[in-house]
C-alpha atoms as a PDB file:
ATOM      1  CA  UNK A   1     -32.716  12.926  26.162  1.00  0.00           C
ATOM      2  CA  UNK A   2     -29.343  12.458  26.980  1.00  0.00           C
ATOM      3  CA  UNK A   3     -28.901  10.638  30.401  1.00  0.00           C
ATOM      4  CA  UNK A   4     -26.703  12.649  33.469  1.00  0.00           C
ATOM      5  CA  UNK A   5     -22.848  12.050  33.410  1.00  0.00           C
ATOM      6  CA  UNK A   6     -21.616  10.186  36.791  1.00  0.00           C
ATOM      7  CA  UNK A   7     -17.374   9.964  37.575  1.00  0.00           C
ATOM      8  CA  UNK A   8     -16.940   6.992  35.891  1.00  0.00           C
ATOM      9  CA  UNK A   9     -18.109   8.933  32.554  1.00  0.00           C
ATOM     10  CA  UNK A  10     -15.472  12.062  33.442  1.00  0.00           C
ATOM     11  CA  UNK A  11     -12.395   9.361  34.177  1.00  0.00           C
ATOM     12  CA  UNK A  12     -13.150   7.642  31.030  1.00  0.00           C
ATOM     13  CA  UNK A  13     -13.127  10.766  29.338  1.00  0.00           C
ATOM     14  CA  UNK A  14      -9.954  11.793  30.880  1.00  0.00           C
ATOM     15  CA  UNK A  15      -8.156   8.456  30.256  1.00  0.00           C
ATOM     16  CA  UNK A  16      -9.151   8.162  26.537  1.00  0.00           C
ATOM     17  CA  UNK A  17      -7.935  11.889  26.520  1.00  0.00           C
ATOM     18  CA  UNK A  18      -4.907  11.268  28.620  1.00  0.00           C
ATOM     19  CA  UNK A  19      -4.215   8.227  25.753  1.00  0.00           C
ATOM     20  CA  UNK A  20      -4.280  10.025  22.771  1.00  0.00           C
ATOM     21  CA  UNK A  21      -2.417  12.942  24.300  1.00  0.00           C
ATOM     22  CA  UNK A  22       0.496  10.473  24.683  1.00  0.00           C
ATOM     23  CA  UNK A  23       0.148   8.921  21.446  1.00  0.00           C
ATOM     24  CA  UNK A  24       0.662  12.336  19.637  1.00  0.00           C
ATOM     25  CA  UNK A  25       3.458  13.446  21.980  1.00  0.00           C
ATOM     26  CA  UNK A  26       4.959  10.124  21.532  1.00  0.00           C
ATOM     27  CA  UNK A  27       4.180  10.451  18.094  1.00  0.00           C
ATOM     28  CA  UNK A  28       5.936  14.336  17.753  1.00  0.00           C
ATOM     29  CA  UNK A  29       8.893  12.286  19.456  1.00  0.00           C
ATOM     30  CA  UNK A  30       9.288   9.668  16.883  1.00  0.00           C
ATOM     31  CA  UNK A  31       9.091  12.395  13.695  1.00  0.00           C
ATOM     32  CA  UNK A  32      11.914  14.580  15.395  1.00  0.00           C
ATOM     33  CA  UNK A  33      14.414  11.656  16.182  1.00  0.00           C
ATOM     34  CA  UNK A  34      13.779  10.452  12.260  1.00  0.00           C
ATOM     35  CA  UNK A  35      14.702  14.134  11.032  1.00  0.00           C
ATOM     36  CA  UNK A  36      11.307  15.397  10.707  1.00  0.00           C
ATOM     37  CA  UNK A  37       9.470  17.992  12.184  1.00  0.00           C
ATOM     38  CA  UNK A  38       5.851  16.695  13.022  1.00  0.00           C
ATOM     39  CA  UNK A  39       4.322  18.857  10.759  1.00  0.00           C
ATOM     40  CA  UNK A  40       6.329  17.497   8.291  1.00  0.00           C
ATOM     41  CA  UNK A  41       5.368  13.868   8.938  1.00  0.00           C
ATOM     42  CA  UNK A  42       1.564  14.855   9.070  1.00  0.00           C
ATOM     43  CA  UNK A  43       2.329  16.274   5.591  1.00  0.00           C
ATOM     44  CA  UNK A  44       3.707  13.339   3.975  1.00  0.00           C
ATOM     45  CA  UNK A  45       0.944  11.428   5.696  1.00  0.00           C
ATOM     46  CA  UNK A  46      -1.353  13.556   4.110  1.00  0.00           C
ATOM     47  CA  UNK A  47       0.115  13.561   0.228  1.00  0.00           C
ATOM     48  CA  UNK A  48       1.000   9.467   0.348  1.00  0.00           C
ATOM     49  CA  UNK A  49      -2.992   9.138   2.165  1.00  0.00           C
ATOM     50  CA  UNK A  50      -4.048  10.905  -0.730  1.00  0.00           C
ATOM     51  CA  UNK A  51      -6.846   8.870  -2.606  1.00  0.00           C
ATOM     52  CA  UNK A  52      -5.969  10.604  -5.784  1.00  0.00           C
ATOM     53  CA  UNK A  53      -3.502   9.083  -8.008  1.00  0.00           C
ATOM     54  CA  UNK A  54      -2.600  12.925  -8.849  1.00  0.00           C
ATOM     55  CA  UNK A  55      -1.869  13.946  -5.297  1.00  0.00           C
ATOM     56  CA  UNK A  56      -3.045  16.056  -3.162  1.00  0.00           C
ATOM     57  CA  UNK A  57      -3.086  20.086  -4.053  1.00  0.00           C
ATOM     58  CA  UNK A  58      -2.355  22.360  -1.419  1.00  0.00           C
ATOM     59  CA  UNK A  59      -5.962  22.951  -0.454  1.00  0.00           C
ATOM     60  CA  UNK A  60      -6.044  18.975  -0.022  1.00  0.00           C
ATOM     61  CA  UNK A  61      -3.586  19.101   2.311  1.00  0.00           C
ATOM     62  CA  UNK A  62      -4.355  22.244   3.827  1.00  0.00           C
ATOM     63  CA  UNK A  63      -8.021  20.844   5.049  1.00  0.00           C
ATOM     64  CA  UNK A  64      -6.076  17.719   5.793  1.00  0.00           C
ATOM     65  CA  UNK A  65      -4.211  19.199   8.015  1.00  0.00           C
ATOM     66  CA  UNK A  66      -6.680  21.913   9.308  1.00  0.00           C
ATOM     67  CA  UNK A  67      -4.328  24.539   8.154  1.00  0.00           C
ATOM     68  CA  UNK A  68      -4.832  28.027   6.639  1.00  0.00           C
ATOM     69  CA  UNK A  69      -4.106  27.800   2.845  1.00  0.00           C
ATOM     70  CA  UNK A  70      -0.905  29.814   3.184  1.00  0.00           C
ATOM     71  CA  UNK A  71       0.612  27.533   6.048  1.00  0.00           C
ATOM     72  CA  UNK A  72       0.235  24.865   4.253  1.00  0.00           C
ATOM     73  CA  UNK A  73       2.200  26.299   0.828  1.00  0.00           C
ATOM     74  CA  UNK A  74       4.753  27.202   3.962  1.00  0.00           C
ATOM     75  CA  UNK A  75       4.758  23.426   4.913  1.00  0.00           C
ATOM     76  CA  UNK A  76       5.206  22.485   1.451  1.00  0.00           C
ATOM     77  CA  UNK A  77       7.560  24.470   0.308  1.00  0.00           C
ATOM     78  CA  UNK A  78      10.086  23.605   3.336  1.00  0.00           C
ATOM     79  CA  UNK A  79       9.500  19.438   2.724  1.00  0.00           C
ATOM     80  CA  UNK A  80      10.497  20.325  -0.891  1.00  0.00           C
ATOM     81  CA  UNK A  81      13.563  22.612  -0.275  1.00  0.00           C
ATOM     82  CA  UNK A  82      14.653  19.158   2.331  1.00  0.00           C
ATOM     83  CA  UNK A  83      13.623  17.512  -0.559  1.00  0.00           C
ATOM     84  CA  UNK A  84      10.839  15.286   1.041  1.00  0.00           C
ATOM     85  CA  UNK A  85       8.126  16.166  -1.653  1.00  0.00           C
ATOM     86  CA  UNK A  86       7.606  18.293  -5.271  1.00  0.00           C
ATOM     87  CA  UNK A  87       5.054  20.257  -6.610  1.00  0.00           C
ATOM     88  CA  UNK A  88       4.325  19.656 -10.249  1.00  0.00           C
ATOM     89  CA  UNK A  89       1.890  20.930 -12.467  1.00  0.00           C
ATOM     90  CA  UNK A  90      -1.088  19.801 -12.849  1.00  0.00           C
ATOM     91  CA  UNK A  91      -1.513  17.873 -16.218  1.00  0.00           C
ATOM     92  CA  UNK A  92      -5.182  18.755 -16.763  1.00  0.00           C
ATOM     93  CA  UNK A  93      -5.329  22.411 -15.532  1.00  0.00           C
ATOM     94  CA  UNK A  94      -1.892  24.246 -15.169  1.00  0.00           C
ATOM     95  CA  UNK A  95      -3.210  26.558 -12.770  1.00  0.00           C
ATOM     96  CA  UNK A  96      -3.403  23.496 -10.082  1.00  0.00           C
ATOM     97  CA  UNK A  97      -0.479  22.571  -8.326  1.00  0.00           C
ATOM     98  CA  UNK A  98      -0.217  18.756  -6.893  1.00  0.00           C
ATOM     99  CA  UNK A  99       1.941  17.393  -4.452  1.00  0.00           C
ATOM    100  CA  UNK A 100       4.270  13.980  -4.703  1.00  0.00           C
ATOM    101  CA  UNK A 101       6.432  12.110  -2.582  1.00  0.00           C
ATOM    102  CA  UNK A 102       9.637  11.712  -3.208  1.00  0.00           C
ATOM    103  CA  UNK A 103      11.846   8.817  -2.898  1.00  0.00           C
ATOM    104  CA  UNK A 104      13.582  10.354   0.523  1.00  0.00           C
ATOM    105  CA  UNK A 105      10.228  11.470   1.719  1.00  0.00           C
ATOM    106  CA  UNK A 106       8.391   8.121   1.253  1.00  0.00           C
ATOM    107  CA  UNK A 107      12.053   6.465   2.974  1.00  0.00           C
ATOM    108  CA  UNK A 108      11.121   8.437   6.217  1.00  0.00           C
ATOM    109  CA  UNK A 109       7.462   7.932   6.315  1.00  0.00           C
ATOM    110  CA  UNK A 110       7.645   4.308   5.797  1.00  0.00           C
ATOM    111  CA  UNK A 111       9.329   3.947   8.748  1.00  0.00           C
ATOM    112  CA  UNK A 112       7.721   6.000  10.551  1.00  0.00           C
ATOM    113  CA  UNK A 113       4.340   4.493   9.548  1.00  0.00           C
ATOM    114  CA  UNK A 114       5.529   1.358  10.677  1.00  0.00           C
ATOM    115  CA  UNK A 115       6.434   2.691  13.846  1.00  0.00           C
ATOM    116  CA  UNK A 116       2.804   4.108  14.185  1.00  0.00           C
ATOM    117  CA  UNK A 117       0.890   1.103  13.340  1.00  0.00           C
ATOM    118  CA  UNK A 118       3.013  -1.152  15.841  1.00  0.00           C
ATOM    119  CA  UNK A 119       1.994   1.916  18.742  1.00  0.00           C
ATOM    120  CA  UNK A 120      -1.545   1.658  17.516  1.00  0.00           C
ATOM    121  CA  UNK A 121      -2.196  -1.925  17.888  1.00  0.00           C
ATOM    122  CA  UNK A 122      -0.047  -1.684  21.356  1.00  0.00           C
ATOM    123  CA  UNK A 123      -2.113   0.896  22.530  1.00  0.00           C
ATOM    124  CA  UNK A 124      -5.312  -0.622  20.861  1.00  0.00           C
ATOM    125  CA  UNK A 125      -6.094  -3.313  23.815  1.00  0.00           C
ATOM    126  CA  UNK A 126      -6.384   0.422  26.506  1.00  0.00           C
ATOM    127  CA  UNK A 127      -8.087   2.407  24.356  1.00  0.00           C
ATOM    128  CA  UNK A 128     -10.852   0.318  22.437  1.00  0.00           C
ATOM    129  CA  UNK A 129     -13.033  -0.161  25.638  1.00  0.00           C
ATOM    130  CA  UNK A 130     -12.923   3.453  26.335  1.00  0.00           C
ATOM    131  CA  UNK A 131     -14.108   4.235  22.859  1.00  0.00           C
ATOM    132  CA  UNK A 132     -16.686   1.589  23.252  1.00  0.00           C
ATOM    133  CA  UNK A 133     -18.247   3.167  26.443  1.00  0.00           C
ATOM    134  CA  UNK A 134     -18.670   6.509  25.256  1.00  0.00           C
ATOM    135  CA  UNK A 135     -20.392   4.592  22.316  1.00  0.00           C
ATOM    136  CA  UNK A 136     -22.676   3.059  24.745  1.00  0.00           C
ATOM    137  CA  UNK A 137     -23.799   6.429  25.500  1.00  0.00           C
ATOM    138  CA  UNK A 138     -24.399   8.246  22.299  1.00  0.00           C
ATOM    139  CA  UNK A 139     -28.003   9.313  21.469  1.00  0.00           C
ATOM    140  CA  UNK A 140     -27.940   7.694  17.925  1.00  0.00           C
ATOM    141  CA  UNK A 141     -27.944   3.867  16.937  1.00  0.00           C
ATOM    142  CA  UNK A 142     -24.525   2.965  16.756  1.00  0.00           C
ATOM    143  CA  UNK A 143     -22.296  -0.423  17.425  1.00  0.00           C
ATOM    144  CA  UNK A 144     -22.057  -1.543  20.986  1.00  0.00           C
ATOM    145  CA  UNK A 145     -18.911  -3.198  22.837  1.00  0.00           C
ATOM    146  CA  UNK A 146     -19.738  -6.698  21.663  1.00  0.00           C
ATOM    147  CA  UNK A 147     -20.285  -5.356  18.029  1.00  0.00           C
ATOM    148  CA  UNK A 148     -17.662  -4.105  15.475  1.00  0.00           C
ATOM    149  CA  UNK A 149     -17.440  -0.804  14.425  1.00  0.00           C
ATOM    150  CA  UNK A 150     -18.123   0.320  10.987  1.00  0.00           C
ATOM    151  CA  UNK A 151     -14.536   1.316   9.378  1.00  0.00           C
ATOM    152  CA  UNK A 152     -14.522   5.645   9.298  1.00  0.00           C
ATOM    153  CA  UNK A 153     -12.635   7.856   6.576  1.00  0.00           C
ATOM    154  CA  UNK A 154     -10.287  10.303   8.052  1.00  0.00           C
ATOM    155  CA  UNK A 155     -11.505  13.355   7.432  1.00  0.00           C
ATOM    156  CA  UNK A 156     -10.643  14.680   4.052  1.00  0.00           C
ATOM    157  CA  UNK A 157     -10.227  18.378   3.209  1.00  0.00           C
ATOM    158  CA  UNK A 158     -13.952  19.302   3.069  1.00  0.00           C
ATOM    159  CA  UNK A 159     -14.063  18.338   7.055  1.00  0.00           C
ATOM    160  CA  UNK A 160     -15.322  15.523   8.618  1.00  0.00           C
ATOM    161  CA  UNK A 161     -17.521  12.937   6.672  1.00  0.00           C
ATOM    162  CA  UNK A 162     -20.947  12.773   7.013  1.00  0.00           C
ATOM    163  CA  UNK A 163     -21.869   8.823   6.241  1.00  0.00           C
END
C-alpha cells in the first residue's frame, strides 16, 4: 500500500521537475546557438545512439523521438536537405530506408554531446539525491541512496523497456 505523500515529497517532486525543465531549456539553448534546431539535435542523437550498425529507419527514430511516423520523415528530410544526415537504402530489403550521419552532422553533435555530458555531471551532484528519494518510496525492490543504481536503456522505439 503505498504510504501518504507529506510537503517534503511535493518539493522534491517539484525540484527534480524544476531541474530537468532547465536542463532541456538549457539544452534547446545550446542546439540553436550551434545551428540546430532541437529537434534536429534529438535526431542526430537518435541515428548516432542507434545500436544498429545499419542505422536507424524512420520508425526507429520516430519511437525514439515519440513522433508520428510522418514527422519524423519531416525531421529527416530537413537534416538531409542541411545536409546533417542521408537516407540510403537498405542493403537487405530495398523497401527499408536507414538513416546515417554525416560528416557535418556528427561535427555538430559531437560538440554538442560534449557540452551535454559536462551539464550532466554538473547538474548530477542536485539531482541524484532527488532521484534517490523518490526511489526510497517506490512500492517495488529497488536500489536505495547508499546503493548504485542498475544502468537503464533509453527507451528505444518500441517504448520504454521492461527489464
Amino acid at each position: 500500500m503505498a504510504r501518504a505523500l507529506g510537503d517534503e515529497d511535493y518539493r522534491r517532486l517539484l525540484a527534480l521537475r524544476t531541474g530537468l525543465r532547465r536542463f532541456l531549456r538549457w539544452s534547446e539553448e545550446q542546439a540553436q546557438a550551434a545551428g540546430l534546431g532541437p529537434a534536429q539535435h534529438q535526431l542526430l542523437l537518435a541515428v548516432r545512439g542507434h545500436d544498429d550498425p545499419r542505422g536507424p529507419t524512420i520508425g526507429d527514430v520516430a519511437g525514439y523521438l515519440l513522433l508520428r511516423h510522418h514527422s519524423a520523415v519531416e525531421l529527416a528530410q530537413r537534416a538531409e536537405a542541411a545536409g546533417l544526415l542521408e537516407r540510403v537504402e537498405d542493403a537487405a530489403d530495398r523497401r527499408v530506408v536507414r538513416l546515417r550521419i554525416t560528416p557535418k552532422g556528427n561535427a555538430a553533435l559531437r560538440k554538442l554531446s560534449a557540452l551535454h555530458l559536462e551539464e550532466i555531471d554538473r547538474l548530477a551532484d542536485d539531482l541524484r539525491p532527488l532521484w534517490w528519494g523518490l526511489d526510497d518510496h517506490r512500492n517495488e525492490p529497488g536500489p536505495k541512496r547508499d546503493e548504485p543504481a542498475a544502468p537503464r536503456r533509453p527507451p528505444g522505439p518500441a517504448g520504454p523497456a521492461t527489464a
